[in-house]
PDB file of N, CA and C in Angstrom:
ATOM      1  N   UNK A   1      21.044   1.199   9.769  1.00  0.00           N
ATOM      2  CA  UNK A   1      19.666   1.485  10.156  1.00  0.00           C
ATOM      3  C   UNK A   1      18.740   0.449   9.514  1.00  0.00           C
ATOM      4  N   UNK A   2      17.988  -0.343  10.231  1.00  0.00           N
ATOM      5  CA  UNK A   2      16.948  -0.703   9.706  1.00  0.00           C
ATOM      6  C   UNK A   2      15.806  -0.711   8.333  1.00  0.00           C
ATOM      7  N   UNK A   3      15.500  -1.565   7.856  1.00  0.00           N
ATOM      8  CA  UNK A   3      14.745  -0.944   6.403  1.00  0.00           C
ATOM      9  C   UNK A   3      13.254  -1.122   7.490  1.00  0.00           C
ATOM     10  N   UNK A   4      12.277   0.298   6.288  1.00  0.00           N
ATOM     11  CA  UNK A   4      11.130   0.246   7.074  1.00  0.00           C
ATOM     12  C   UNK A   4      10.164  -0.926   6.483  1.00  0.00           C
ATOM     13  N   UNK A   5      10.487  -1.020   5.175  1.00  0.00           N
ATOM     14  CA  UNK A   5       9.780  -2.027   4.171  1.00  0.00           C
ATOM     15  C   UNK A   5      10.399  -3.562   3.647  1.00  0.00           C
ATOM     16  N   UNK A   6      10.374  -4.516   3.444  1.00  0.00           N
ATOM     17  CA  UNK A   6      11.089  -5.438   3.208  1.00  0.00           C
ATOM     18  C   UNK A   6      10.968  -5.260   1.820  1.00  0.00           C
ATOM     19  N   UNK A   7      12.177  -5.881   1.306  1.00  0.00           N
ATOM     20  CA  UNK A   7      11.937  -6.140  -0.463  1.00  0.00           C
ATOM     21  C   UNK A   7      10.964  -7.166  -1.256  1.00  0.00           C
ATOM     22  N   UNK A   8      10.567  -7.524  -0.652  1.00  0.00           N
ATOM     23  CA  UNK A   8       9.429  -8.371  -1.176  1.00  0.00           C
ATOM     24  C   UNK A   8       8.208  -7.809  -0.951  1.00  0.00           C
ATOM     25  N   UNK A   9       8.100  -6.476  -0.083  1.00  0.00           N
ATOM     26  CA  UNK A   9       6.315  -5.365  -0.124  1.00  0.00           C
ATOM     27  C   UNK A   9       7.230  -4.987  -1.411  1.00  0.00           C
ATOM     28  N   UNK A  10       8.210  -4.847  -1.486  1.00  0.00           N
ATOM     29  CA  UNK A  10       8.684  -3.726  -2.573  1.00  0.00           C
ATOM     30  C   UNK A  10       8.477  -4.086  -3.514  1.00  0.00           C
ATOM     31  N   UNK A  11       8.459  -5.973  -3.707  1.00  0.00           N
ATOM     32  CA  UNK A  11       7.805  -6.505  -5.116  1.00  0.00           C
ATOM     33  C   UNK A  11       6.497  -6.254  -5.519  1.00  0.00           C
ATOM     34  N   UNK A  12       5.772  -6.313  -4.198  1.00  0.00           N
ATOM     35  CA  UNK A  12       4.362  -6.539  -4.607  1.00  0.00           C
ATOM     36  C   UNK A  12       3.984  -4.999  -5.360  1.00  0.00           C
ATOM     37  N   UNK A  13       4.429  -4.039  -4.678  1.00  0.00           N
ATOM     38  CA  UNK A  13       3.896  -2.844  -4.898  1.00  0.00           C
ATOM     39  C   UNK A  13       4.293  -2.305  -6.668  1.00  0.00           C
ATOM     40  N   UNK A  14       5.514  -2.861  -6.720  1.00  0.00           N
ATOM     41  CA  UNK A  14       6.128  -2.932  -8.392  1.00  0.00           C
ATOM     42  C   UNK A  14       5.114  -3.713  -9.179  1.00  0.00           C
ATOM     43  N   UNK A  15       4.464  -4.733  -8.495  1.00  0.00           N
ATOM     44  CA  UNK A  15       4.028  -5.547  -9.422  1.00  0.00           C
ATOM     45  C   UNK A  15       2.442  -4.936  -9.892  1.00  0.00           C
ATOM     46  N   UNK A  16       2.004  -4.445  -8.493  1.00  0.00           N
ATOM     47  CA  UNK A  16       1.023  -3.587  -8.929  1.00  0.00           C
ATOM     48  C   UNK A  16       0.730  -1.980  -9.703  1.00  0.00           C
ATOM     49  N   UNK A  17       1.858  -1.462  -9.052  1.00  0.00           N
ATOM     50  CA  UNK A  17       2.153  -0.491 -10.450  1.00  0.00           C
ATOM     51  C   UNK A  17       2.469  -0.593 -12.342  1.00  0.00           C
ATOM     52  N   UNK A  18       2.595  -2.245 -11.904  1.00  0.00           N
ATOM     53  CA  UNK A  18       2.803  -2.532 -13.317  1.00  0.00           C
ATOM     54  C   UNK A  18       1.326  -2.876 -13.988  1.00  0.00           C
ATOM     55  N   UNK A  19       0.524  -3.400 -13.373  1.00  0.00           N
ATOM     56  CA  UNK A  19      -0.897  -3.519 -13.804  1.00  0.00           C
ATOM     57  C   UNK A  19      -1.627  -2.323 -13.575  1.00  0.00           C
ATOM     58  N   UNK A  20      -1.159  -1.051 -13.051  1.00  0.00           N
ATOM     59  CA  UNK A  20      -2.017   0.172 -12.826  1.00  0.00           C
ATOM     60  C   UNK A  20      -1.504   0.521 -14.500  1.00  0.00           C
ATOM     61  N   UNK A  21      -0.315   0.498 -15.161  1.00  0.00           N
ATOM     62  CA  UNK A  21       0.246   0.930 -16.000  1.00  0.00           C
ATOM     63  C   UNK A  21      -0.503   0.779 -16.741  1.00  0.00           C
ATOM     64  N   UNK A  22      -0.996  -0.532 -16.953  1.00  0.00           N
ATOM     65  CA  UNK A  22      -0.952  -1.646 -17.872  1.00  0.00           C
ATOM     66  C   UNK A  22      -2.792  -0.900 -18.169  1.00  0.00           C
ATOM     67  N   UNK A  23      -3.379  -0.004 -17.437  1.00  0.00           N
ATOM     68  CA  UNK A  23      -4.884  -0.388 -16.943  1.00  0.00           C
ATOM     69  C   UNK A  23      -5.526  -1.556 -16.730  1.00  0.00           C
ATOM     70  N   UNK A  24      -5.047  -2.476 -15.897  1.00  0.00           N
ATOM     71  CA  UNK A  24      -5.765  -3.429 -15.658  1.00  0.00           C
ATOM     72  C   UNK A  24      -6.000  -3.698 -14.108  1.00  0.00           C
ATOM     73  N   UNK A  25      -5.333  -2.558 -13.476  1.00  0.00           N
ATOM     74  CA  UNK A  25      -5.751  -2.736 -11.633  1.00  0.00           C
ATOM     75  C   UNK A  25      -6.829  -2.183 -11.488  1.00  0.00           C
ATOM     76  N   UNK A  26      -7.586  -3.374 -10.669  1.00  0.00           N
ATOM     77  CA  UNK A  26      -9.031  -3.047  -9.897  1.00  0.00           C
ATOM     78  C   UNK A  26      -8.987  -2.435  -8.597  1.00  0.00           C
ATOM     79  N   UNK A  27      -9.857  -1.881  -8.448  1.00  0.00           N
ATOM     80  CA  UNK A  27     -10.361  -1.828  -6.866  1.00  0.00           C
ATOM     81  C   UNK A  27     -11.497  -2.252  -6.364  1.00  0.00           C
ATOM     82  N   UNK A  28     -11.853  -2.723  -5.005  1.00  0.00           N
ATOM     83  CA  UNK A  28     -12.328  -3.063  -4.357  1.00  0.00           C
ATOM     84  C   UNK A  28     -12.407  -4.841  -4.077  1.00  0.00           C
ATOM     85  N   UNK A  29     -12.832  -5.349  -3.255  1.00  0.00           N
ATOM     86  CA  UNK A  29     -12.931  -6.705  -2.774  1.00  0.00           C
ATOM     87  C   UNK A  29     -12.953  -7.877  -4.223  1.00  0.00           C
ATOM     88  N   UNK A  30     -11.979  -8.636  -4.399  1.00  0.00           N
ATOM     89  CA  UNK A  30     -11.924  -9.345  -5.731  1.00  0.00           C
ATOM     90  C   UNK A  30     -11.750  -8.587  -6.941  1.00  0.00           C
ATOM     91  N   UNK A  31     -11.398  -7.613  -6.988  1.00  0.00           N
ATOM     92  CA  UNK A  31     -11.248  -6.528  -8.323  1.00  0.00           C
ATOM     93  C   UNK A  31     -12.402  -6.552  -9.092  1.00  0.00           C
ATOM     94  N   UNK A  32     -13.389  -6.180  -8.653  1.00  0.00           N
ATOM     95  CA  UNK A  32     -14.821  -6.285  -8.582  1.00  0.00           C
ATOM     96  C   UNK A  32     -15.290  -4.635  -9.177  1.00  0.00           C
ATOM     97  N   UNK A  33     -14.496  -3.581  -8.465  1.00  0.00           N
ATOM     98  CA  UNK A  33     -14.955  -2.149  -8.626  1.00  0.00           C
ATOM     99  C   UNK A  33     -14.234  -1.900  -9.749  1.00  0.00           C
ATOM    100  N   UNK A  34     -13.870  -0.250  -9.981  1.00  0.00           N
ATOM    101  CA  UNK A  34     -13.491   0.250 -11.045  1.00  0.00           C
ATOM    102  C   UNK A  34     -12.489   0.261 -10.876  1.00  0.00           C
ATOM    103  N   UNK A  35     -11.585   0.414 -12.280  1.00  0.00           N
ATOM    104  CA  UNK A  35     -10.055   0.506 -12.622  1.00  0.00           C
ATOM    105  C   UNK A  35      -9.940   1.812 -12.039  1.00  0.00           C
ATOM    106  N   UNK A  36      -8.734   1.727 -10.711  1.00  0.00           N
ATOM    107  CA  UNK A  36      -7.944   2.275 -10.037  1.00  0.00           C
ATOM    108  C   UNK A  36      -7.283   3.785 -11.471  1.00  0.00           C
ATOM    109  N   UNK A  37      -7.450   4.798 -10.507  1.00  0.00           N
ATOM    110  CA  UNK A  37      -7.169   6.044 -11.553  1.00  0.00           C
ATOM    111  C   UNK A  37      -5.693   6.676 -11.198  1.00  0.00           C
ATOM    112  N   UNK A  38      -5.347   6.622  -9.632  1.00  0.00           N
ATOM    113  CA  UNK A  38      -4.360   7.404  -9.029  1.00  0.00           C
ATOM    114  C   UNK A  38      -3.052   6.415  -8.603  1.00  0.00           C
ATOM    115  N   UNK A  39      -2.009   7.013  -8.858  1.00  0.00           N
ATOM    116  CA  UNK A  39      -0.681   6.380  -8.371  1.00  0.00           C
ATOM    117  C   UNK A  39      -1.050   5.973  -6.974  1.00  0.00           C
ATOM    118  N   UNK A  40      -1.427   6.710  -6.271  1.00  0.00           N
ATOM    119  CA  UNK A  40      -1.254   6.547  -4.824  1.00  0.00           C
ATOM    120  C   UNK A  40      -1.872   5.386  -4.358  1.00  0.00           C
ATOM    121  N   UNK A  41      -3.118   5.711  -5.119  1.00  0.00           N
ATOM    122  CA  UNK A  41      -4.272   4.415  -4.882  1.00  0.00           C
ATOM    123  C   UNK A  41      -3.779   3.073  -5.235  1.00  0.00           C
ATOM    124  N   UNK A  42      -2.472   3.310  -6.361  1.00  0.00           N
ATOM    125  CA  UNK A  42      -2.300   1.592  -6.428  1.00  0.00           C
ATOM    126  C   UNK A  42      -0.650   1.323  -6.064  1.00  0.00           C
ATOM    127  N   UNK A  43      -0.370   2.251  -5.302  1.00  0.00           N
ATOM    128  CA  UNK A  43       0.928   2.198  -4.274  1.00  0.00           C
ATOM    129  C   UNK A  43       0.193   1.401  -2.582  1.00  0.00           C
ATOM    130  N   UNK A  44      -1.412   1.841  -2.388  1.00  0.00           N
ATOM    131  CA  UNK A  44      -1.952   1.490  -1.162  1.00  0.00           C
ATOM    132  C   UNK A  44      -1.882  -0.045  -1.588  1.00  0.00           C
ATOM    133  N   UNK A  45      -2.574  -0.184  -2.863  1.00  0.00           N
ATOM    134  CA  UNK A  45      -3.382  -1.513  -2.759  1.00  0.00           C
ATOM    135  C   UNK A  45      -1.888  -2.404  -3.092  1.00  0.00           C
ATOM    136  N   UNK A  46      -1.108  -2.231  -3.493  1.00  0.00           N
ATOM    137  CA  UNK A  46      -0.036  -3.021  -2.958  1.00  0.00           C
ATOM    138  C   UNK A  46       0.694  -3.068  -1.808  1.00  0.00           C
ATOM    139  N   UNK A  47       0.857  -2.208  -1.356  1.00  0.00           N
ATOM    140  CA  UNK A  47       1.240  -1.926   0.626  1.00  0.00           C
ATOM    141  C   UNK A  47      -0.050  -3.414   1.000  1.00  0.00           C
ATOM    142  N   UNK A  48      -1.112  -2.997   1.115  1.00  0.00           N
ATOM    143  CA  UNK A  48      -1.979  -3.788   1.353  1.00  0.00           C
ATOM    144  C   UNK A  48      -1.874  -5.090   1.123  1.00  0.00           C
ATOM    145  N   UNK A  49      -1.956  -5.641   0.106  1.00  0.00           N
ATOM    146  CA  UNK A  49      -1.211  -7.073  -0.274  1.00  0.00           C
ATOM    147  C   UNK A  49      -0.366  -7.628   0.545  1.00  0.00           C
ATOM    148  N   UNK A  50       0.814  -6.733   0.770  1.00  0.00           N
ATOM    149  CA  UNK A  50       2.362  -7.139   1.452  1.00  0.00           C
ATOM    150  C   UNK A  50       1.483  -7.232   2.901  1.00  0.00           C
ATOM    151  N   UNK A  51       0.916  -6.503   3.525  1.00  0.00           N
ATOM    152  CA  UNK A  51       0.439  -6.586   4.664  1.00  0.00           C
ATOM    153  C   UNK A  51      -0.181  -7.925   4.891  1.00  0.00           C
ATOM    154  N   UNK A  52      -1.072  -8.037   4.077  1.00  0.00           N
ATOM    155  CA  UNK A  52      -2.036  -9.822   4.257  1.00  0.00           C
ATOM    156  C   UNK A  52      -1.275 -10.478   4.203  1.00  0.00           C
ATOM    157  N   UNK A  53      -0.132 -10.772   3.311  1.00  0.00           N
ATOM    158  CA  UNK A  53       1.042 -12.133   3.778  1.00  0.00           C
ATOM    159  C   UNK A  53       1.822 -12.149   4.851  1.00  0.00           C
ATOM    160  N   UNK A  54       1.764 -10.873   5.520  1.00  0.00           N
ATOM    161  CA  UNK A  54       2.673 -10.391   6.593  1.00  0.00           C
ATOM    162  C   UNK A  54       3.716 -10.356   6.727  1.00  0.00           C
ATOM    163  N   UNK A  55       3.896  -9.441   5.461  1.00  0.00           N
ATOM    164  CA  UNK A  55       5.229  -9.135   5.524  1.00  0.00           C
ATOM    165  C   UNK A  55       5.978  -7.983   6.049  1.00  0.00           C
ATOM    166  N   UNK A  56       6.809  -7.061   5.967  1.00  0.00           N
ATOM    167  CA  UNK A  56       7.575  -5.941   7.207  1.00  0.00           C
ATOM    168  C   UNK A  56       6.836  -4.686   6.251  1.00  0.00           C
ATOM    169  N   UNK A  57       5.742  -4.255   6.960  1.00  0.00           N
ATOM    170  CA  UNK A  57       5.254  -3.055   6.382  1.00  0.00           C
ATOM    171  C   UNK A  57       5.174  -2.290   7.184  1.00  0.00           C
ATOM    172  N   UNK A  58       5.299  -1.171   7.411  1.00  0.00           N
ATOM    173  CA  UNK A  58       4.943   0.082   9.054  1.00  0.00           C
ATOM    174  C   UNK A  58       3.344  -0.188   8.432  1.00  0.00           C
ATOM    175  N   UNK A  59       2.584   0.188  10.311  1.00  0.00           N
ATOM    176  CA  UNK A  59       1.081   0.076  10.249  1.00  0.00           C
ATOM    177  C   UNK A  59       0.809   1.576   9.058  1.00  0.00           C
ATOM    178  N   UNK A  60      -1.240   1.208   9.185  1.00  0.00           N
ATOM    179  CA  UNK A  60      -1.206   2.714   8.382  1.00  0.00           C
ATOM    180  C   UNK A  60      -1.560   3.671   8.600  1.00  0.00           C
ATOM    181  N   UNK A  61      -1.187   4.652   8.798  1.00  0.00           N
ATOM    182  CA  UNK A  61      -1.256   6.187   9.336  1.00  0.00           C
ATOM    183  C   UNK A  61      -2.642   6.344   9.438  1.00  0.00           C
ATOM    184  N   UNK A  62      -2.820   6.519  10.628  1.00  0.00           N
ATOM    185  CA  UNK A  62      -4.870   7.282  11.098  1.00  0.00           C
ATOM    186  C   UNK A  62      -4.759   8.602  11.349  1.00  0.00           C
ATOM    187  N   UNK A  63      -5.803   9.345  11.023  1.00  0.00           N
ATOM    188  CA  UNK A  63      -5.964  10.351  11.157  1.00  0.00           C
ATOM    189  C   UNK A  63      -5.387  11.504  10.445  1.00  0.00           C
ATOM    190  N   UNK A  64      -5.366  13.072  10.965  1.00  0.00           N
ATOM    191  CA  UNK A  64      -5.013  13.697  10.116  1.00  0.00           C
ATOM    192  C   UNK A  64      -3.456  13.692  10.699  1.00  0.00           C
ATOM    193  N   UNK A  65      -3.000  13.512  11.816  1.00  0.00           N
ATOM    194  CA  UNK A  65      -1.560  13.746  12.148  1.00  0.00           C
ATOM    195  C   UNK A  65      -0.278  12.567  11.363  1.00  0.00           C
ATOM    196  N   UNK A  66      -1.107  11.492  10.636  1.00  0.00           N
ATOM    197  CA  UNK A  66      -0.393  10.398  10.053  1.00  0.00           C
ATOM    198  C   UNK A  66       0.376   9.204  11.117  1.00  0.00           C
ATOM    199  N   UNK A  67      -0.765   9.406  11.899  1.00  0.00           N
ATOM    200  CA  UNK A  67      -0.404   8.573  12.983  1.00  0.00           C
ATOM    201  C   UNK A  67       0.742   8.356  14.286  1.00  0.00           C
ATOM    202  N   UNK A  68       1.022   9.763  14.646  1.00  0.00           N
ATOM    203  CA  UNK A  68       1.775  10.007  15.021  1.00  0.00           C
ATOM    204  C   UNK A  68       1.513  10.254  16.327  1.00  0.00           C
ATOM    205  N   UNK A  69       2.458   9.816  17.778  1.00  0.00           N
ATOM    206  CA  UNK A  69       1.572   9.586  19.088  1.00  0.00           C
ATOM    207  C   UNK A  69       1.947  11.174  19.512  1.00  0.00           C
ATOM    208  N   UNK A  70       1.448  11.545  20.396  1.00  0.00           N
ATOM    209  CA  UNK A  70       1.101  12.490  21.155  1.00  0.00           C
ATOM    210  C   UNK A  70       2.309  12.745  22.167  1.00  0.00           C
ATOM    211  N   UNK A  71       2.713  14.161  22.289  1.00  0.00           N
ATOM    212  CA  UNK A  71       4.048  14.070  23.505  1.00  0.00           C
ATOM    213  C   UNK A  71       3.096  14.980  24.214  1.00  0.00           C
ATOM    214  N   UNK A  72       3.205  14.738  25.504  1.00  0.00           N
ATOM    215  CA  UNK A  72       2.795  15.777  26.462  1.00  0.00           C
ATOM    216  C   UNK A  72       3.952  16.599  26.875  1.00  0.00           C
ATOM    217  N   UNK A  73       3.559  18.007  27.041  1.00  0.00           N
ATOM    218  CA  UNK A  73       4.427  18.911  27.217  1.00  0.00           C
ATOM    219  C   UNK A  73       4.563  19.567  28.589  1.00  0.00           C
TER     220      UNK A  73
END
């Protein structure tokens, strides 16, 4: 089966959990805003990263269904 993520989002996202650790991950445009508080939040902002180099990331879930299409019945 297919991987959904490549190992190199998988770096980035390690690498940023390591500076969430560390307290030194920012948020917002240039790490400009406040130090990032939540795991999740700095699991995104590395997904995110891997995405701008374009690397194999699934898109990101909209809405409340997590992006999931519609079957007609």
């Amino acid at each position: 089966m297919a991987r959904k993520y490549s190992k190199s989002a998988g770096k980035d996202v390690e690498r940023e959990m390591k500076k969430f650790n560390k307290g030194t991950l920012k948020s917002g445009k240039g790490g400009k805003g406040g130090t990032v508080k939540s795991r999740a939040q700095a699991i995104a902002i590395g997904l995110s990263e891997a995405r701008k180099e374009g690397k194999k990331v699934p898109r990101k879930a909209t809405g409340r269904n997590g992006g999931r299409k519609k079957t007609s019945s």
